[in-house]
C-alpha atoms as a PDB file:
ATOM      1  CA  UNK A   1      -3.626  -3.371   3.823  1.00  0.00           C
ATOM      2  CA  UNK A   2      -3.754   0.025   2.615  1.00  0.00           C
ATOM      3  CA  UNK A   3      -4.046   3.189   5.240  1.00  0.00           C
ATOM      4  CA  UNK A   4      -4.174   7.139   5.269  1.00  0.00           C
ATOM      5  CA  UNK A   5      -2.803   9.480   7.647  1.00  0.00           C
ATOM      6  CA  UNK A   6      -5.075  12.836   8.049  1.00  0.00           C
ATOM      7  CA  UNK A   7      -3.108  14.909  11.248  1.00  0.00           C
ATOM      8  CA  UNK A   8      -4.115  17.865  11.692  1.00  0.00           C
ATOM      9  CA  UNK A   9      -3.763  19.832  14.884  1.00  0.00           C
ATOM     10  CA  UNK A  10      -2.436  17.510  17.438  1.00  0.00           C
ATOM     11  CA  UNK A  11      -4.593  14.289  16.361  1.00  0.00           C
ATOM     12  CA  UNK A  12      -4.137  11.897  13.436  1.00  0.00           C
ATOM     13  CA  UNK A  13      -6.865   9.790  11.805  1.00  0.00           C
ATOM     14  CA  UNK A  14      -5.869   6.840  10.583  1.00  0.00           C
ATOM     15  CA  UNK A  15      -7.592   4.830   7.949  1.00  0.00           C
ATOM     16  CA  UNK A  16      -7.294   1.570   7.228  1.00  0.00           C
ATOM     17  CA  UNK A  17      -8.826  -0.324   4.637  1.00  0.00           C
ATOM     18  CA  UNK A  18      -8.493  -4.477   3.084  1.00  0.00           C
ATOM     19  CA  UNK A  19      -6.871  -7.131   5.193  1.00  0.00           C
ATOM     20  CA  UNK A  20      -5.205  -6.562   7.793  1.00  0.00           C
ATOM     21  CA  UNK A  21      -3.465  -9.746   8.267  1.00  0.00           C
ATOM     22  CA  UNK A  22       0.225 -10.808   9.613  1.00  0.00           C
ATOM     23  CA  UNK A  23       1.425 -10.205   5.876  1.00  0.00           C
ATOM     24  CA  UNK A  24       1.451  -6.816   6.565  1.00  0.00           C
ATOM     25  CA  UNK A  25       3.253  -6.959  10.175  1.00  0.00           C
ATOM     26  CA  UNK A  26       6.359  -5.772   8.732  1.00  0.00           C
ATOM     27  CA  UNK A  27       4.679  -2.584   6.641  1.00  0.00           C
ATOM     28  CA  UNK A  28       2.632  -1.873   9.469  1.00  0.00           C
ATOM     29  CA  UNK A  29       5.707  -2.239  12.339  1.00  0.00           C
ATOM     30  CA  UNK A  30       7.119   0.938   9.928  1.00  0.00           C
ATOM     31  CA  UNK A  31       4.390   2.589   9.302  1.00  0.00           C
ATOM     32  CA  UNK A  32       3.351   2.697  13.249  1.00  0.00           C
ATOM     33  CA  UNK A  33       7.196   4.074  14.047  1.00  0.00           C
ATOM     34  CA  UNK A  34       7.087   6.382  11.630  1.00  0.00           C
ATOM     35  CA  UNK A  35       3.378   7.614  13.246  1.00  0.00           C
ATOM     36  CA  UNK A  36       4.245   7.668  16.191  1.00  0.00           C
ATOM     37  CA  UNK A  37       7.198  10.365  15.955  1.00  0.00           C
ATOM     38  CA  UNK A  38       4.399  12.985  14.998  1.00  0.00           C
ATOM     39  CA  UNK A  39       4.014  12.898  18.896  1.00  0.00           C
ATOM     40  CA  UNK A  40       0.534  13.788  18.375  1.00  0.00           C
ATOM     41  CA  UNK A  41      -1.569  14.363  21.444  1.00  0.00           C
ATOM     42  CA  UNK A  42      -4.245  11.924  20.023  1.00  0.00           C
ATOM     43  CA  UNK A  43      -4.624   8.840  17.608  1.00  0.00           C
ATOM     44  CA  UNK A  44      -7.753   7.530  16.199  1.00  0.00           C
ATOM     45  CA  UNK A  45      -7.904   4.475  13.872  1.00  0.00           C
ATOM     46  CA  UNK A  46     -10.844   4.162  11.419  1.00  0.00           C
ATOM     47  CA  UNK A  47     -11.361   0.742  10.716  1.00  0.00           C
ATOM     48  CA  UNK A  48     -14.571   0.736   8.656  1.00  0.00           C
ATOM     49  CA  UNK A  49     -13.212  -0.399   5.818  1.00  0.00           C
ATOM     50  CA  UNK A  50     -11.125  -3.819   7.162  1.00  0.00           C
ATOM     51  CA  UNK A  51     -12.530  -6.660   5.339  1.00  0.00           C
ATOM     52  CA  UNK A  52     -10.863  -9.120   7.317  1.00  0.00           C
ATOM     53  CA  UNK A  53      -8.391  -9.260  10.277  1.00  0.00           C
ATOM     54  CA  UNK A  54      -6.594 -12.283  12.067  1.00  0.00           C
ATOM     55  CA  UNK A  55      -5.457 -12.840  15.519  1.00  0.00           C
ATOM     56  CA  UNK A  56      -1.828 -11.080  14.163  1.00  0.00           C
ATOM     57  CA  UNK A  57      -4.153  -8.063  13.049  1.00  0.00           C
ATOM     58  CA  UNK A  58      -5.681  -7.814  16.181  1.00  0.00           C
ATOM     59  CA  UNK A  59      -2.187  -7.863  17.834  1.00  0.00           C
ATOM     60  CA  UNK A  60      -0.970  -5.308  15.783  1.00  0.00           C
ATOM     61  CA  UNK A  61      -3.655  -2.877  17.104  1.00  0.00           C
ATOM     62  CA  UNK A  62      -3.221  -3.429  20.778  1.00  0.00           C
ATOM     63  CA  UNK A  63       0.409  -3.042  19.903  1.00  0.00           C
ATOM     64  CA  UNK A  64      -0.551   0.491  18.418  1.00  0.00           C
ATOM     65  CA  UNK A  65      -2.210   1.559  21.407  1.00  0.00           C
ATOM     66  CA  UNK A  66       0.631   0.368  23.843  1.00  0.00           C
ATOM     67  CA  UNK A  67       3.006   2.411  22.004  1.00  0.00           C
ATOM     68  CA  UNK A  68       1.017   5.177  21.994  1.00  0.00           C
ATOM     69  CA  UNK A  69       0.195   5.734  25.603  1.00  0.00           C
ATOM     70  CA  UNK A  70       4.794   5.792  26.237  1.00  0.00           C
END
């Protein structure tokens, strides 16, 4: 998993590119705190270039989105 971070304003564009797998639970548990105290008004996650993702992967989005809408 590799990923980007474009804010500008009060949204941030995330990209995120490979596999996004539970490998990467950890990296992306600190990478979403760290995000997330831009306290941006929006988030949006570009996922065009995931080549794979597992059930964990999917888990770790809806995660994203719960801890964005606190």
């Amino acid at each position: 998993m590799q990923y980007t971070v474009d804010i500008k304003d009060n949204s941030a564009k995330i990209k995120i590119t490979g596999r996004l797998t539970f490998k990467f639970h950890r990296e992306y548990k600190e990478f979403l705190d760290e995000l997330l105290k831009n306290k941006v008004g929006s988030y949006e996650f570009d996922l065009s270039g995931v080549e794979f993702i597992d059930s964990a992967g999917l888990g770790m989005l809806l995660i994203a989105k719960q801890k964005a809408q606190v």
